[in-house]
PDB file of N, CA and C in Angstrom:
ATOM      1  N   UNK A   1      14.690 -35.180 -19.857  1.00  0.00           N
ATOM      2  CA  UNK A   1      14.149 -34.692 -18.607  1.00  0.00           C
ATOM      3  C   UNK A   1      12.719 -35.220 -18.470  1.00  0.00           C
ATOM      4  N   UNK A   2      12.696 -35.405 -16.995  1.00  0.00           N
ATOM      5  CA  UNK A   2      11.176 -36.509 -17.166  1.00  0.00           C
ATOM      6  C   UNK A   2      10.294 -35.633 -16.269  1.00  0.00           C
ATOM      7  N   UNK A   3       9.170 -34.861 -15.863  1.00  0.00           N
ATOM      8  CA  UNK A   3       8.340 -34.573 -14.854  1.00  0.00           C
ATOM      9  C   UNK A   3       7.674 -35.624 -13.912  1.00  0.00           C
ATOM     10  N   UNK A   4       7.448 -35.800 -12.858  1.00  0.00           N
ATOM     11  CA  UNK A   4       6.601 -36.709 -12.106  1.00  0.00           C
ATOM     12  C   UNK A   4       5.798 -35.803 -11.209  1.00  0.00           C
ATOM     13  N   UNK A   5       4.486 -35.493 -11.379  1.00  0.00           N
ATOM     14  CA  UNK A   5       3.717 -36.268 -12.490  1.00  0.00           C
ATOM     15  C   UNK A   5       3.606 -35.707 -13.754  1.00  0.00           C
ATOM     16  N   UNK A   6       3.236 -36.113 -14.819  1.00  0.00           N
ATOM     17  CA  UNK A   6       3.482 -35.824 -15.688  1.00  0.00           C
ATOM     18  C   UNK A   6       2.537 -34.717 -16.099  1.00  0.00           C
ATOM     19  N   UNK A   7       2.996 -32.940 -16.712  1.00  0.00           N
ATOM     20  CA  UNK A   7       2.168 -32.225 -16.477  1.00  0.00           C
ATOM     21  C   UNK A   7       0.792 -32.391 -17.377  1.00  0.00           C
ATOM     22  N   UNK A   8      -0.315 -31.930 -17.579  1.00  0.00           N
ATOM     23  CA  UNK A   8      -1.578 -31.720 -18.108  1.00  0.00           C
ATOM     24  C   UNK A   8      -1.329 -30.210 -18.982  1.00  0.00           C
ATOM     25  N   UNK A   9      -2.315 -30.742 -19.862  1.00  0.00           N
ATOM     26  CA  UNK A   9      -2.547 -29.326 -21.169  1.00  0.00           C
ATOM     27  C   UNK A   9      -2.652 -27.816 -20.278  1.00  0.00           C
ATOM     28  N   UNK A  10      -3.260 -27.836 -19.315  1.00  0.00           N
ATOM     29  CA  UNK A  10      -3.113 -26.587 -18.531  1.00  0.00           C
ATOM     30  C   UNK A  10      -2.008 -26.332 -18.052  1.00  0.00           C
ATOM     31  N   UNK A  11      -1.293 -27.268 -17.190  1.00  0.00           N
ATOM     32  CA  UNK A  11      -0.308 -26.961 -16.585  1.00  0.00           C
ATOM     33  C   UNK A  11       0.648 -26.241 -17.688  1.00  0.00           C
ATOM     34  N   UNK A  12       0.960 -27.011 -18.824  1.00  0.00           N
ATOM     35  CA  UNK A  12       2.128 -26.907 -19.793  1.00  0.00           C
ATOM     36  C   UNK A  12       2.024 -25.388 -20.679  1.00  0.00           C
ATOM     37  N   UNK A  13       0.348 -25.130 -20.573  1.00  0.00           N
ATOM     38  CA  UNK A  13      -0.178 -23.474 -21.390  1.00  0.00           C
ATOM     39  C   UNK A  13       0.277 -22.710 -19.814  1.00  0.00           C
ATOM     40  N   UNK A  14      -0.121 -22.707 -18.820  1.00  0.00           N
ATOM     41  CA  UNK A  14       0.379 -21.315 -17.831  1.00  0.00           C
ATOM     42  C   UNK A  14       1.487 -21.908 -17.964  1.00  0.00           C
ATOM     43  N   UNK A  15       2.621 -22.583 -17.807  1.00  0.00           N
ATOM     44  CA  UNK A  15       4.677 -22.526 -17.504  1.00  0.00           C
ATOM     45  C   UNK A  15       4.734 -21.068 -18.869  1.00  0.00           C
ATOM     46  N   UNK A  16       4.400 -21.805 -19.812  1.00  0.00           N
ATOM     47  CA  UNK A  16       4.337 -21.466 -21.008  1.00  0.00           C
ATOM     48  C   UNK A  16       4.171 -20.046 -21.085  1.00  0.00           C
ATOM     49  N   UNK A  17       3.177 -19.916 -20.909  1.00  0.00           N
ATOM     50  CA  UNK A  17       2.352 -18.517 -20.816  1.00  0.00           C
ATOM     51  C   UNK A  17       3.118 -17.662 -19.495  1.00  0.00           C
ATOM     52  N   UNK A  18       3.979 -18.297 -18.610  1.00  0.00           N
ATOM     53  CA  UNK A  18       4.585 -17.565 -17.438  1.00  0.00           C
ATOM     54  C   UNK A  18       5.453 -17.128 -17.744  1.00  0.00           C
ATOM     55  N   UNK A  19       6.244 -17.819 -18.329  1.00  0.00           N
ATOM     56  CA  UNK A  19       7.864 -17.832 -19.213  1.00  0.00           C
ATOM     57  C   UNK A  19       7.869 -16.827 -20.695  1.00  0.00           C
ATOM     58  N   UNK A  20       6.501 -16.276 -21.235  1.00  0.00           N
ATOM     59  CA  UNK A  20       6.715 -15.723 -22.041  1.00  0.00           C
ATOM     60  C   UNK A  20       6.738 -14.166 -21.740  1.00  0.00           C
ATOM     61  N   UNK A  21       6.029 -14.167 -20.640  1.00  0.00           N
ATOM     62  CA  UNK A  21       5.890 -12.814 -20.097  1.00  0.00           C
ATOM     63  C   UNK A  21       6.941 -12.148 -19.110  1.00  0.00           C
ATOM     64  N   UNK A  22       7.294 -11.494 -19.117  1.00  0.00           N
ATOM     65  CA  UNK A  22       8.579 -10.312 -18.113  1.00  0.00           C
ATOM     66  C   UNK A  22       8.349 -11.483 -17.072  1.00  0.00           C
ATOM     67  N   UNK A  23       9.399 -11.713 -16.432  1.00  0.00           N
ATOM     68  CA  UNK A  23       9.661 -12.452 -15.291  1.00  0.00           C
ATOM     69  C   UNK A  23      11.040 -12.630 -14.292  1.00  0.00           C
ATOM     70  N   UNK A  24      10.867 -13.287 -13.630  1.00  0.00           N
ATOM     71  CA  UNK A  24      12.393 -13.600 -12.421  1.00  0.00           C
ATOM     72  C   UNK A  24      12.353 -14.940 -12.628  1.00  0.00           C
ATOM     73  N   UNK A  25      13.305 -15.483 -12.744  1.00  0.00           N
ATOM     74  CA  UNK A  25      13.383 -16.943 -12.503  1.00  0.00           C
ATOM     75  C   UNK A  25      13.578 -17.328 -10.964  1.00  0.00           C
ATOM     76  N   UNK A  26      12.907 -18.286 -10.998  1.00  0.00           N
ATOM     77  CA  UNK A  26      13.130 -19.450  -9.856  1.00  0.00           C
ATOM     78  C   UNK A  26      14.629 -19.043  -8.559  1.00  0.00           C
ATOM     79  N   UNK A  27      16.036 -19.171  -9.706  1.00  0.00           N
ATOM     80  CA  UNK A  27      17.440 -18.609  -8.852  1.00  0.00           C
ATOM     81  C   UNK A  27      17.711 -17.070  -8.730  1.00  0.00           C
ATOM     82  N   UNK A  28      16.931 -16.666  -9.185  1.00  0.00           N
ATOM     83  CA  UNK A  28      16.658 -14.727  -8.711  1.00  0.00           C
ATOM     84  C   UNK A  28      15.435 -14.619  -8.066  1.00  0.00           C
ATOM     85  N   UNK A  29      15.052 -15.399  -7.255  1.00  0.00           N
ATOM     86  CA  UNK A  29      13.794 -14.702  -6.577  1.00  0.00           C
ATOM     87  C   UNK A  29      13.798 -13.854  -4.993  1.00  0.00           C
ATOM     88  N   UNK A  30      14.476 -14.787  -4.536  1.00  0.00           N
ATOM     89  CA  UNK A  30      15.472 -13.516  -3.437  1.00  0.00           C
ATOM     90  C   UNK A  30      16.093 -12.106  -3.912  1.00  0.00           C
ATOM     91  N   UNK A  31      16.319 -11.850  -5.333  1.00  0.00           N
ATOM     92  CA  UNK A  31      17.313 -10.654  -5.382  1.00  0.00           C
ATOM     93  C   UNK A  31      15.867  -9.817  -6.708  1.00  0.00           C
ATOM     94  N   UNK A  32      14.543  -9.955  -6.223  1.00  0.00           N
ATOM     95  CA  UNK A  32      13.620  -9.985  -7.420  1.00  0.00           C
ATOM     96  C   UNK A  32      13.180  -8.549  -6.424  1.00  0.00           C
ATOM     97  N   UNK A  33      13.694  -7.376  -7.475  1.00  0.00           N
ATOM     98  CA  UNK A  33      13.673  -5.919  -6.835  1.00  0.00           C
ATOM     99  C   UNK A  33      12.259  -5.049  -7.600  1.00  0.00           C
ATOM    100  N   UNK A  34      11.827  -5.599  -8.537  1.00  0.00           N
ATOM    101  CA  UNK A  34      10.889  -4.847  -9.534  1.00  0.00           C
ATOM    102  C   UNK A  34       9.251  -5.377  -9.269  1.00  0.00           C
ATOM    103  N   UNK A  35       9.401  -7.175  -8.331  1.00  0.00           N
ATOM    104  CA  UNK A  35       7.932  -6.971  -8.256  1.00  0.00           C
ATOM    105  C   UNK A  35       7.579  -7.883  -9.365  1.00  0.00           C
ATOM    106  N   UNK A  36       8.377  -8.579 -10.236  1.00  0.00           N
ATOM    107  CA  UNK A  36       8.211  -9.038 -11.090  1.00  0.00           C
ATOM    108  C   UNK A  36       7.502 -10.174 -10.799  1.00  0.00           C
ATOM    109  N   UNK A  37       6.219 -11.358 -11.390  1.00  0.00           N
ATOM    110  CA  UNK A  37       6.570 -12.709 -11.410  1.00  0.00           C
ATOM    111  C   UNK A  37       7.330 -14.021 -11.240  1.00  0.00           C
ATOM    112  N   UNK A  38       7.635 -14.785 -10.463  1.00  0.00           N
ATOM    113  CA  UNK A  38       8.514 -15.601 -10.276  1.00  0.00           C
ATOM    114  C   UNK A  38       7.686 -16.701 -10.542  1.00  0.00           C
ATOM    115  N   UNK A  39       9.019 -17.433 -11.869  1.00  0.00           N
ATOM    116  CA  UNK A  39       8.559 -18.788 -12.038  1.00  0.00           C
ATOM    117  C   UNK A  39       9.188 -19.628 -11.019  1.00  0.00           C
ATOM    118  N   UNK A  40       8.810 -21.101 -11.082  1.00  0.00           N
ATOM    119  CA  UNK A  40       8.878 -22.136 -10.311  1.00  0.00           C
ATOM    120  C   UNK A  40       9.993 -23.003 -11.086  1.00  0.00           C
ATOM    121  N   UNK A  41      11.126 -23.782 -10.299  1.00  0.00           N
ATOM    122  CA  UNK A  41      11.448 -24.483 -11.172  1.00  0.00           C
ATOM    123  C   UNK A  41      10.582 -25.701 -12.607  1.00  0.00           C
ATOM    124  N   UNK A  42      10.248 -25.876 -11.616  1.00  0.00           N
ATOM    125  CA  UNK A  42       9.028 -27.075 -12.646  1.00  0.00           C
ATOM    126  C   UNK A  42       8.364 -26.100 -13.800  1.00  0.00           C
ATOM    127  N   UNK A  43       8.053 -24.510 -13.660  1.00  0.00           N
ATOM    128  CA  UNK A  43       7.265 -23.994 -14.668  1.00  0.00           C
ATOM    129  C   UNK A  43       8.981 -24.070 -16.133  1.00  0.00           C
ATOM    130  N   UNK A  44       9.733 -23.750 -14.973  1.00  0.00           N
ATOM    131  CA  UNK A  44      11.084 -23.693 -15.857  1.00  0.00           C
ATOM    132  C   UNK A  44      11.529 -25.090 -16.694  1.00  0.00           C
ATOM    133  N   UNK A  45      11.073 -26.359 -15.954  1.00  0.00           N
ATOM    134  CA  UNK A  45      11.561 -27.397 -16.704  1.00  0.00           C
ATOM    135  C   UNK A  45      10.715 -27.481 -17.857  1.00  0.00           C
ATOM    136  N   UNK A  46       8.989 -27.433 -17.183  1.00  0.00           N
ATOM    137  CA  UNK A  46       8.607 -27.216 -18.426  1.00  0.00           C
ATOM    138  C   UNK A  46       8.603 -26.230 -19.581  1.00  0.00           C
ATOM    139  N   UNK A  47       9.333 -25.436 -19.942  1.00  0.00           N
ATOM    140  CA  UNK A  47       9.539 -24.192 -20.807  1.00  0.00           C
ATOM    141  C   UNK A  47      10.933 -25.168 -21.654  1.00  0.00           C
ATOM    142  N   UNK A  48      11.711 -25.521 -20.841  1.00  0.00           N
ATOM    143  CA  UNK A  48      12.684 -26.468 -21.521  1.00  0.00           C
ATOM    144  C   UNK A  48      12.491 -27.521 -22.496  1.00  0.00           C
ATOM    145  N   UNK A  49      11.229 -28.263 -22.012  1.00  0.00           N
ATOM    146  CA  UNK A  49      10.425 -29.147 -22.693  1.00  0.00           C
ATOM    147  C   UNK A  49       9.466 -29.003 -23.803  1.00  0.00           C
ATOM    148  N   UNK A  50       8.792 -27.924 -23.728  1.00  0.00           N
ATOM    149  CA  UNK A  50       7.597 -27.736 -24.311  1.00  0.00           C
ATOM    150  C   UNK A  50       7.713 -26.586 -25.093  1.00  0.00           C
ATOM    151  N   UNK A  51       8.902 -26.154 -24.669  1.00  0.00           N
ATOM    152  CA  UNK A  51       8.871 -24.140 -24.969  1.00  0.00           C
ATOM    153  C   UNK A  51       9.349 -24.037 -26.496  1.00  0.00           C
ATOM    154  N   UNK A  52       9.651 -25.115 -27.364  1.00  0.00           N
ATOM    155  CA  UNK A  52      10.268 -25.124 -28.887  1.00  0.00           C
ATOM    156  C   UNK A  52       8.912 -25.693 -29.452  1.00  0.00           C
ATOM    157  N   UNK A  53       7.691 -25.412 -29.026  1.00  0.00           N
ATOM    158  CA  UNK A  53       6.542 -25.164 -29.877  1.00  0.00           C
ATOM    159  C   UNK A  53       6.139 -26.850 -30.046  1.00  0.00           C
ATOM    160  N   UNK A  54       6.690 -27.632 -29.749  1.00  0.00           N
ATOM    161  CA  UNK A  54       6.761 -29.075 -29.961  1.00  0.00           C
ATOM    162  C   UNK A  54       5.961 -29.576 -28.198  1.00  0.00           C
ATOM    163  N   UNK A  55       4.700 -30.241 -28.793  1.00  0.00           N
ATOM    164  CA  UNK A  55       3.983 -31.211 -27.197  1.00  0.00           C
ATOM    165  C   UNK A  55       4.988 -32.241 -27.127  1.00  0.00           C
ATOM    166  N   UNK A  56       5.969 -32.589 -26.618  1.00  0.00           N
ATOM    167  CA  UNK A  56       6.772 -33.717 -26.436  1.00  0.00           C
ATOM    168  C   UNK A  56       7.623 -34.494 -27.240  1.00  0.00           C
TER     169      UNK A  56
END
């Protein structure tokens, strides 16, 4: 999976930092009843990428 553009040390600490905390994803944000946070897909790709503790 490739990002364009390619994210920055900040970007990759908040996905990171979004995804670790109580949240809704991206395909539940219409049905998001609690008020919760909603990530972005892109915060989601990056959690896929980055989220096994490994920079790339």
């Amino acid at each position: 999976m490739k990002l364009d553009p390619p994210p920055d040390l900040v970007e990759i600490a908040e996905a990171l930092d979004a995804m670790a905390k109580p949240h809704v994803g991206s395909g539940w944000a219409n049905l998001n009843f609690d008020g919760l946070p909603c990530t972005t897909p892109r915060q989601e790709a990056i959690w896929k990428i980055y989220g096994n503790g490994e920079l790339g």
